[in-house]
C-alpha atoms as a PDB file:
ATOM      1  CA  UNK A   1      35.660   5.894 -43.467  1.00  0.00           C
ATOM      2  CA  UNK A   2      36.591   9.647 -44.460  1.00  0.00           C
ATOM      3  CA  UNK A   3      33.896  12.006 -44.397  1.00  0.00           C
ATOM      4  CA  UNK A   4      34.963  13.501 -47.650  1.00  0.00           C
ATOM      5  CA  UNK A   5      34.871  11.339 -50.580  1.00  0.00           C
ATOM      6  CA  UNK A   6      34.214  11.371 -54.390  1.00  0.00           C
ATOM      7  CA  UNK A   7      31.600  13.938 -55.837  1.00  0.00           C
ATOM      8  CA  UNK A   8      28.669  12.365 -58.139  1.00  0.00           C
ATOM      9  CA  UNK A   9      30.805   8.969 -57.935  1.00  0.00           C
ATOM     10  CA  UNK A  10      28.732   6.126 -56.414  1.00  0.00           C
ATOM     11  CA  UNK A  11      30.223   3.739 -53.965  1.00  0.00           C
ATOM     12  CA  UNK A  12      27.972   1.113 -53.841  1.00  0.00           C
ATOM     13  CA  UNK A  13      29.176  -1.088 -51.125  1.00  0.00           C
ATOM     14  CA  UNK A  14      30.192   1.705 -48.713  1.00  0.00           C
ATOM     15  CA  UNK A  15      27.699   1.442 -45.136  1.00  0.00           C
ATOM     16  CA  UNK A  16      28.045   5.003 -44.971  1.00  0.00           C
ATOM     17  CA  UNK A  17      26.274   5.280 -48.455  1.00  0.00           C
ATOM     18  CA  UNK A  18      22.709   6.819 -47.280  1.00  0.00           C
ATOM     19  CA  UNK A  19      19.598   4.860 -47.837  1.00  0.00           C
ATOM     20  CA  UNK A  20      17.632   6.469 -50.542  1.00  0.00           C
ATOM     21  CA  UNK A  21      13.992   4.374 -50.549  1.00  0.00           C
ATOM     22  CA  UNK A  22      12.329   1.513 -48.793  1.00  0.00           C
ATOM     23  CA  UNK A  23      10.283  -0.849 -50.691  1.00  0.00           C
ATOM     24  CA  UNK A  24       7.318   1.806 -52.213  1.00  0.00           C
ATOM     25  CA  UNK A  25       3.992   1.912 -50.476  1.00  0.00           C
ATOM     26  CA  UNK A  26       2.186   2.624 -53.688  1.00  0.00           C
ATOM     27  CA  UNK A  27       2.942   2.591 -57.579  1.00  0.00           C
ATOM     28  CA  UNK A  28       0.682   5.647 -58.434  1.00  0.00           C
ATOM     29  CA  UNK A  29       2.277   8.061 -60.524  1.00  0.00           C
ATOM     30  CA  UNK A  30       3.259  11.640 -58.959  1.00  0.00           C
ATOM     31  CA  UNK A  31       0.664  14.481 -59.093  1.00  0.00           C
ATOM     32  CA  UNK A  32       1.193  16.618 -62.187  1.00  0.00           C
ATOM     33  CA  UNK A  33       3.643  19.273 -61.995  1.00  0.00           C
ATOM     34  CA  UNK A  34       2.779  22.096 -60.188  1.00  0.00           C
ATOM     35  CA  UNK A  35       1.356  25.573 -61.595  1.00  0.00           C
ATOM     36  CA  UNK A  36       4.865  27.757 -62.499  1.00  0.00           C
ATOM     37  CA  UNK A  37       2.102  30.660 -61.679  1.00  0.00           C
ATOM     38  CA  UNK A  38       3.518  31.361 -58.522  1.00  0.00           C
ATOM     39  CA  UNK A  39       6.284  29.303 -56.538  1.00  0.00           C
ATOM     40  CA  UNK A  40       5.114  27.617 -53.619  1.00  0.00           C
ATOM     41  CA  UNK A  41       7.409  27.843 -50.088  1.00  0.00           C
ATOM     42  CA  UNK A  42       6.955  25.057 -47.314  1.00  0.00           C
ATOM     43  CA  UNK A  43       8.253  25.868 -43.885  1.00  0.00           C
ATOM     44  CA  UNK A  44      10.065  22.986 -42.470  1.00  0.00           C
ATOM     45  CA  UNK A  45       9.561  23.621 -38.273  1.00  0.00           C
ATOM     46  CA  UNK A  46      13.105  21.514 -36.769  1.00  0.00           C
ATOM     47  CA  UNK A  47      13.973  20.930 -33.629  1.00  0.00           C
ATOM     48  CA  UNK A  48      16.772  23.309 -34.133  1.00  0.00           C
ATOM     49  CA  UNK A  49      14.132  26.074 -35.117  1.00  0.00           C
ATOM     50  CA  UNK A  50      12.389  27.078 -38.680  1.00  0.00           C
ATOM     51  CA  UNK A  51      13.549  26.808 -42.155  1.00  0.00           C
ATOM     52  CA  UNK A  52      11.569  27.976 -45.168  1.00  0.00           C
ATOM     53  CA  UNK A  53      12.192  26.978 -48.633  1.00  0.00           C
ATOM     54  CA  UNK A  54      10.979  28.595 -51.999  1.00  0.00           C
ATOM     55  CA  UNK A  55      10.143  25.592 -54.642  1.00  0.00           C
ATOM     56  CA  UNK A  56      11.160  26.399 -58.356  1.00  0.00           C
ATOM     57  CA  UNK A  57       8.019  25.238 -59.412  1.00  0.00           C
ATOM     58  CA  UNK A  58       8.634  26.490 -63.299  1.00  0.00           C
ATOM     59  CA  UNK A  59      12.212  24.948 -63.354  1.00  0.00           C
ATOM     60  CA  UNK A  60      11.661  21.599 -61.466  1.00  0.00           C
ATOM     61  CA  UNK A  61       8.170  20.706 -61.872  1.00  0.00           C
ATOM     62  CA  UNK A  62       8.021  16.842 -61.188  1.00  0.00           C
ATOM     63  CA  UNK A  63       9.802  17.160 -58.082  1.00  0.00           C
ATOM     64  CA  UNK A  64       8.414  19.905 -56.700  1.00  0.00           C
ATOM     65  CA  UNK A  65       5.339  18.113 -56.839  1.00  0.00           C
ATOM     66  CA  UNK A  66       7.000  14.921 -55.591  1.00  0.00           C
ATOM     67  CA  UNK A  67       8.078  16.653 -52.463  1.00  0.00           C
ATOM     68  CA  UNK A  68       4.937  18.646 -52.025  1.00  0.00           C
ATOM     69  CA  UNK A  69       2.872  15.209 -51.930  1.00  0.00           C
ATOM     70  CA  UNK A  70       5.114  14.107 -49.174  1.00  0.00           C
ATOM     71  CA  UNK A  71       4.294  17.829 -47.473  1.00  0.00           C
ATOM     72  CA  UNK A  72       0.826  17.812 -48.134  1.00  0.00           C
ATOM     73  CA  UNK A  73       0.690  13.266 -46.730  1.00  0.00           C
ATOM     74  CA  UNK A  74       2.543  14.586 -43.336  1.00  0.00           C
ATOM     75  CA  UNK A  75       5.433  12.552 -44.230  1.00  0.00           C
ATOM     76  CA  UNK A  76       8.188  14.240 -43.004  1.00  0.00           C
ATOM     77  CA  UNK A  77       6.906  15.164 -39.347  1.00  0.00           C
ATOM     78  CA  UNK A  78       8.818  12.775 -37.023  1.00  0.00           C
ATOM     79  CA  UNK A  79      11.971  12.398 -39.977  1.00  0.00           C
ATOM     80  CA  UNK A  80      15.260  13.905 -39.342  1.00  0.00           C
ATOM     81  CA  UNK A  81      18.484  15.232 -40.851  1.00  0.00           C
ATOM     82  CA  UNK A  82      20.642  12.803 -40.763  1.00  0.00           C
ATOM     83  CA  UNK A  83      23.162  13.045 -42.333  1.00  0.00           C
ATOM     84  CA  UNK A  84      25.611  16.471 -41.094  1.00  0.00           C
ATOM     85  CA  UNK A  85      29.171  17.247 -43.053  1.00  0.00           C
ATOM     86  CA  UNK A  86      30.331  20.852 -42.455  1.00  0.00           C
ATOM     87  CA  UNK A  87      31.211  22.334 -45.317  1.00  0.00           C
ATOM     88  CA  UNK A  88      29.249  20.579 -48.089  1.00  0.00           C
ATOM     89  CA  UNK A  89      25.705  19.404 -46.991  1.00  0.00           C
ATOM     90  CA  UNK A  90      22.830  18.978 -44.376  1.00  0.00           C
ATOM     91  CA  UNK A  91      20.642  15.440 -45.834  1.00  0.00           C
ATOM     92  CA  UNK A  92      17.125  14.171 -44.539  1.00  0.00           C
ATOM     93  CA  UNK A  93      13.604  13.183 -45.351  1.00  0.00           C
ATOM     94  CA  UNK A  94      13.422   9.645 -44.788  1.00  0.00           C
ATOM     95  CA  UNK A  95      14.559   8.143 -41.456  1.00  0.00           C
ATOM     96  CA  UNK A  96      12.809   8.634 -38.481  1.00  0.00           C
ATOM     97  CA  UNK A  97      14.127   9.445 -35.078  1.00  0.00           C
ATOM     98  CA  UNK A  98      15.273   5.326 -34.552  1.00  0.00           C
ATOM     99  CA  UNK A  99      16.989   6.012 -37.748  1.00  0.00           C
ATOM    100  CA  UNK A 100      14.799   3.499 -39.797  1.00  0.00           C
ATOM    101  CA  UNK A 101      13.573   4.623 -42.946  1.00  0.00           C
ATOM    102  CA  UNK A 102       9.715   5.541 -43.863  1.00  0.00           C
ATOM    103  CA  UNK A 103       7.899   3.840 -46.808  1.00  0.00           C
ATOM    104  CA  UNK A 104       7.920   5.949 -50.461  1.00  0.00           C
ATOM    105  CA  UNK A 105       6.023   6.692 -53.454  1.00  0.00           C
ATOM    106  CA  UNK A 106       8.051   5.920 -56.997  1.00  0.00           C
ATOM    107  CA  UNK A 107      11.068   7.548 -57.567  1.00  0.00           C
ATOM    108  CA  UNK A 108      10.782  10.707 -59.517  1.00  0.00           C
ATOM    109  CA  UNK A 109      12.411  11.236 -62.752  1.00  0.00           C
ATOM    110  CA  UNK A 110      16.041  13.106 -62.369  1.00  0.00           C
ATOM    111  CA  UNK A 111      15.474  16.956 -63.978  1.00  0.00           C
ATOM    112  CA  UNK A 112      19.160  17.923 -63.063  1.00  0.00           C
ATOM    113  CA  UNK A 113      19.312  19.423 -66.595  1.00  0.00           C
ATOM    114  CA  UNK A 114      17.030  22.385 -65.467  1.00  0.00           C
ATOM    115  CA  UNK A 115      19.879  24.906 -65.537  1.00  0.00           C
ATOM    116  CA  UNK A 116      20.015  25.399 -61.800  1.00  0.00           C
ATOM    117  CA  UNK A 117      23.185  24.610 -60.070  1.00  0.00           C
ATOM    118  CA  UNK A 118      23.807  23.398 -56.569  1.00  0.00           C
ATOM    119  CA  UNK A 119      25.178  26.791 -55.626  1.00  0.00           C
ATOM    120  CA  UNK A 120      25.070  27.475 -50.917  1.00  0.00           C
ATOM    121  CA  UNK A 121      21.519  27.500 -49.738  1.00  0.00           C
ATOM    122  CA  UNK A 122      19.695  25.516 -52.800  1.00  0.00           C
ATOM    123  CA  UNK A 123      17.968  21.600 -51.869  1.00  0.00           C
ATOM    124  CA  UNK A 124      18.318  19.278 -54.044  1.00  0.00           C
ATOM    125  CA  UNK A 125      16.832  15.768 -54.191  1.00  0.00           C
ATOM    126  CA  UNK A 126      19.078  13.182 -53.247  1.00  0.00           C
ATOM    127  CA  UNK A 127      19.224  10.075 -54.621  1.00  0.00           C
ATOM    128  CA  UNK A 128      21.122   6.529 -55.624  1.00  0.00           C
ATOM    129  CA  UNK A 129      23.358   5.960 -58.296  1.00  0.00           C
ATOM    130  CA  UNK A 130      20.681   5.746 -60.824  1.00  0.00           C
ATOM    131  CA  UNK A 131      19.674   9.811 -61.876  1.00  0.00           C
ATOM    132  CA  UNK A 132      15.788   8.642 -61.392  1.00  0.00           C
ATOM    133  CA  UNK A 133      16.314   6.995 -57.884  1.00  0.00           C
ATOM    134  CA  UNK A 134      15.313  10.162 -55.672  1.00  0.00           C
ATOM    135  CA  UNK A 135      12.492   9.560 -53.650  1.00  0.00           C
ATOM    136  CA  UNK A 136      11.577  11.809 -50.505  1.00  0.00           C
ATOM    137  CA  UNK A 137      15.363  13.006 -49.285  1.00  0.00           C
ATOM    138  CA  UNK A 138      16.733  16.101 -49.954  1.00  0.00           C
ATOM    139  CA  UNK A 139      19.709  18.219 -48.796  1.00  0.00           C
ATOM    140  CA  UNK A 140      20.564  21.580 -48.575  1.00  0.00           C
ATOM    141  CA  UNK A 141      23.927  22.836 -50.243  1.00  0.00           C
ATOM    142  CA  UNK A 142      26.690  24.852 -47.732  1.00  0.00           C
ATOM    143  CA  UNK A 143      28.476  25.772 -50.318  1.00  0.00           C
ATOM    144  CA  UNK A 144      28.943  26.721 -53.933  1.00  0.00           C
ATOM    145  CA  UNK A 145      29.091  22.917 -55.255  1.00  0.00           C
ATOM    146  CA  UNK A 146      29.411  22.788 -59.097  1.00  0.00           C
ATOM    147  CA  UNK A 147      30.338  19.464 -59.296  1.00  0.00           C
ATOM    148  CA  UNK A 148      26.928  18.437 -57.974  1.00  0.00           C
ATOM    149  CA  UNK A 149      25.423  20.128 -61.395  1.00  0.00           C
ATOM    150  CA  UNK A 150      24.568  18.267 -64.369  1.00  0.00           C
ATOM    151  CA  UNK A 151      27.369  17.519 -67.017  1.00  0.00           C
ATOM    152  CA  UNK A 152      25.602  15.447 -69.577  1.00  0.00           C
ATOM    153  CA  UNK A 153      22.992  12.239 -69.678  1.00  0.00           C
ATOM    154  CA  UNK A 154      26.055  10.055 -70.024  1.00  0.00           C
ATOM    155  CA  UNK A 155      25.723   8.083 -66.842  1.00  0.00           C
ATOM    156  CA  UNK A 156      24.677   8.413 -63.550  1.00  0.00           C
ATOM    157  CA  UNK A 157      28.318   9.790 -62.855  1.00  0.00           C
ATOM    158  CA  UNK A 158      27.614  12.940 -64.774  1.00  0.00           C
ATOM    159  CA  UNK A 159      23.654  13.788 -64.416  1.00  0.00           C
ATOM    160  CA  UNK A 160      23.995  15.225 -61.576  1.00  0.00           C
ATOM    161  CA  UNK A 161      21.401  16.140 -58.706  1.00  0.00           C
ATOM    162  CA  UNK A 162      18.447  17.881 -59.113  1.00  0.00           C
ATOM    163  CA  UNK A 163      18.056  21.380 -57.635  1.00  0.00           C
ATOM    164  CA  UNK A 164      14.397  22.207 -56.738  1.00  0.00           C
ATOM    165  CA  UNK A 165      14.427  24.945 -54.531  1.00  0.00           C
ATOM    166  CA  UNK A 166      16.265  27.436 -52.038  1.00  0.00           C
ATOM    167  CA  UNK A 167      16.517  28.299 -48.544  1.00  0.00           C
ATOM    168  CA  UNK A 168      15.054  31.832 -48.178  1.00  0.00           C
ATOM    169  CA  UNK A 169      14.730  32.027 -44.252  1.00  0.00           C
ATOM    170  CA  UNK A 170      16.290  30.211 -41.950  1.00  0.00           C
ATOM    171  CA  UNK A 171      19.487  29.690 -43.148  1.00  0.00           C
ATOM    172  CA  UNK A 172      21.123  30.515 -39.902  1.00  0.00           C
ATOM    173  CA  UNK A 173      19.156  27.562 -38.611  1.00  0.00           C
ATOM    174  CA  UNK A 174      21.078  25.605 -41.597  1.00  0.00           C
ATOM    175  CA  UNK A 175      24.037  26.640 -40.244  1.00  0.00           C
ATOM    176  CA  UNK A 176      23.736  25.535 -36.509  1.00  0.00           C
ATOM    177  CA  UNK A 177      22.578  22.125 -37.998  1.00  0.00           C
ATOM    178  CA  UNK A 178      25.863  21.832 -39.569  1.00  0.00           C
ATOM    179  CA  UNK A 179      27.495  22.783 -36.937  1.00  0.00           C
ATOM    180  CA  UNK A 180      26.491  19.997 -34.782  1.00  0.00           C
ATOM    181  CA  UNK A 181      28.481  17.620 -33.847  1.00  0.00           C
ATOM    182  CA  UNK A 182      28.745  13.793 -35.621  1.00  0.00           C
ATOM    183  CA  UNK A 183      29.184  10.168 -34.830  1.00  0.00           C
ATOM    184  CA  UNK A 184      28.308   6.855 -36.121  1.00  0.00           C
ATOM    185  CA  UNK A 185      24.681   5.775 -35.154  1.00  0.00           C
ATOM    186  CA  UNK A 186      22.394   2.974 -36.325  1.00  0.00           C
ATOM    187  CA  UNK A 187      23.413   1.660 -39.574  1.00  0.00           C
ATOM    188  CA  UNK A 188      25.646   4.846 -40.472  1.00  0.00           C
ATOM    189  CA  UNK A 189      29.226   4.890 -40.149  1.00  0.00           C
ATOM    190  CA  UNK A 190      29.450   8.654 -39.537  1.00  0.00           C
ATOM    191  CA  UNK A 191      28.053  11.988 -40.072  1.00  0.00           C
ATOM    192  CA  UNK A 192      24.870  11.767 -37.829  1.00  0.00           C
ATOM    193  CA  UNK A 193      24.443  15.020 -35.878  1.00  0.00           C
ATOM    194  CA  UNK A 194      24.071  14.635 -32.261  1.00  0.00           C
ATOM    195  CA  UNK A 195      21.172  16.079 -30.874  1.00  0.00           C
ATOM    196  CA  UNK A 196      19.491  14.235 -33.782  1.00  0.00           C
ATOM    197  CA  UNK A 197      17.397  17.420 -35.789  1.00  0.00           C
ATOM    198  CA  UNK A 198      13.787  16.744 -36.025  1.00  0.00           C
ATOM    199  CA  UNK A 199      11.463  18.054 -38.427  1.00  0.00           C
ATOM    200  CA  UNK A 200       8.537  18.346 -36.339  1.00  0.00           C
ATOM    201  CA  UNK A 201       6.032  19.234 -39.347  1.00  0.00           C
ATOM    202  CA  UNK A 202       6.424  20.517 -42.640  1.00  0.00           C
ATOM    203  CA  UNK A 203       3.536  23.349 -44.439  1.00  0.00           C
ATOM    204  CA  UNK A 204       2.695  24.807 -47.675  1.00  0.00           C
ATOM    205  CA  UNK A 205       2.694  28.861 -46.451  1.00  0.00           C
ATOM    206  CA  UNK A 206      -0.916  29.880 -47.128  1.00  0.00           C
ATOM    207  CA  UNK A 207      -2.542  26.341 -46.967  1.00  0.00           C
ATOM    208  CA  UNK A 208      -3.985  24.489 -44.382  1.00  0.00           C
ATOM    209  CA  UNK A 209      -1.259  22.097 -42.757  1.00  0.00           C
ATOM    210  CA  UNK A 210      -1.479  18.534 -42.554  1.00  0.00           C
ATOM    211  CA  UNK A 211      -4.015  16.973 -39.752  1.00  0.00           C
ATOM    212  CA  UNK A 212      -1.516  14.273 -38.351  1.00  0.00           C
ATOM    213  CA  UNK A 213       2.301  12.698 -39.180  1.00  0.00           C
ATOM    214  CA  UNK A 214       1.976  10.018 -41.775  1.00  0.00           C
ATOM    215  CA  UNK A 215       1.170   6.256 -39.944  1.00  0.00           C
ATOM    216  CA  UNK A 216       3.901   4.393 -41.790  1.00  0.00           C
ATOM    217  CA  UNK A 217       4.017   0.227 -41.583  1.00  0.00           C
ATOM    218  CA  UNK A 218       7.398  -0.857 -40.708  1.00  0.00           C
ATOM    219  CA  UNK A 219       9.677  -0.622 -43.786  1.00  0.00           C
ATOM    220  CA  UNK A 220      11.432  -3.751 -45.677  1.00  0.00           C
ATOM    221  CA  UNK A 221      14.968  -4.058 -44.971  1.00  0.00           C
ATOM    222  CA  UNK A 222      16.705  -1.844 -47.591  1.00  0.00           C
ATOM    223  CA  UNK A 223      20.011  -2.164 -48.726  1.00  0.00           C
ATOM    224  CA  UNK A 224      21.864   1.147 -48.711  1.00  0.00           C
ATOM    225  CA  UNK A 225      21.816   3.417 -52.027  1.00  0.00           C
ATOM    226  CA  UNK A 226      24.483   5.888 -52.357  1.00  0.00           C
ATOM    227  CA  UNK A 227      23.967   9.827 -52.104  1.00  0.00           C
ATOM    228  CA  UNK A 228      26.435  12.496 -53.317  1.00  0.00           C
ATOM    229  CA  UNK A 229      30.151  12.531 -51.983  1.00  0.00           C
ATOM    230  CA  UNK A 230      32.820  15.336 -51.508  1.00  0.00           C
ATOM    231  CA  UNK A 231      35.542  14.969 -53.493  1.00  0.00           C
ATOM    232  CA  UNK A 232      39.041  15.312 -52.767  1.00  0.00           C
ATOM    233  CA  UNK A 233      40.698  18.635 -54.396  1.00  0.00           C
END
């Protein structure tokens, strides 16, 4: 299957479309927004070394605080990246090292229409084709993407993906992700990076990290949701 397909377009029975949730642990609603006061950064340690991301707290405020529950639960220690195309995106936040996906909270609701465009070094939340289907994934933009930004609430072909903060250190270690090579592993088709990338722990800068990974119970078979594709030019 090519590696560079249709942006925003949603191709629902493609097995290299990337999970986006397992059956949700809980139906609680997301904390409330974040304080815009000052925006929080979370350093995400990888096995490929650190990356530390400022979260637009005043611009994206539901899912900033949807990510920083999964920071704050120890969710993402043990998850990788794994999804690696040069050029366009690094994607992870949900599959662990056997490349089976974690549990989630509710999806959070799409806020794609914040102004903020997908523009090289901004994370986004990635999601299925439905705008409000993002859940703990994210990736982190290579490029200047446009055609990632919102166009209008039309469908989900043209709400985009939801920028909620940028890479401010670390970007190098972006880069050398990317770089890695790819194959087809577990229920991909392509793209996963070999060595598989790790994050080892994720923390709030100036708080108190979490005590221990998240335990997760094994995970409902999912079918696969699609994420954002490169289009053809």
């Amino acid at each position: 299957m090519p590696k560079y397909l249709l942006t925003a377009l949603f191709l629902f029975a493609a097995p290299l479309a990337v999970a986006q949730t397992a059956k949700p642990a809980a139906t609680t609603p997301a904390p409330a927004p974040t304080s815009a006061a000052a925006n929080p950064e979370v350093t995400l340690h990888t096995s490929q070394g650190d990356i530390t991301l400022e979260l637009y707290a005043d611009k994206s405020p539901k899912s900033v605080a949807n990510f920083l529950r999964y920071v704050h639960e120890g969710f993402y220690a043990g998850t990788v990246f794994h999804r690696v195309i040069p050029g366009y995106l690094i994607q992870g936040g949900l599959y662990t090292a056997e490349l089976q996906p974690r549990r989630t909270h509710s999806p959070v609701p799409s806020e794609a229409d914040n102004g903020l465009s997908n523009l090289r070094g901004t994370v986004a939340v990635a999601r299925g084709a439905d705008p409000n289907s993002g859940t703990s994934q994210f990736f982190v933009n290579l490029v200047d993407d446009r055609r990632l930004d919102y166009v209008g609430n039309q469908s989900g072909l043209t709400w985009g993906y939801t920028v909620f903060g940028k890479v401010i250190k670390g970007m190098d270690v972006v880069d050398k992700i990317a770089a890695l090579p790819t194959h087809a592993q577990g229920p991909f088709a392509a793209d996963v990076p070999t060595p598989l990338v790790v994050i080892e722990s994720a923390s709030v800068i100036g708080e108190e990290a979490p005590a221990a990974p998240a335990t997760v119970a094994k995970p409902a078979p999912v079918k696969p949701a699609p994420a954002p594709r490169k289009s053809k030019k």
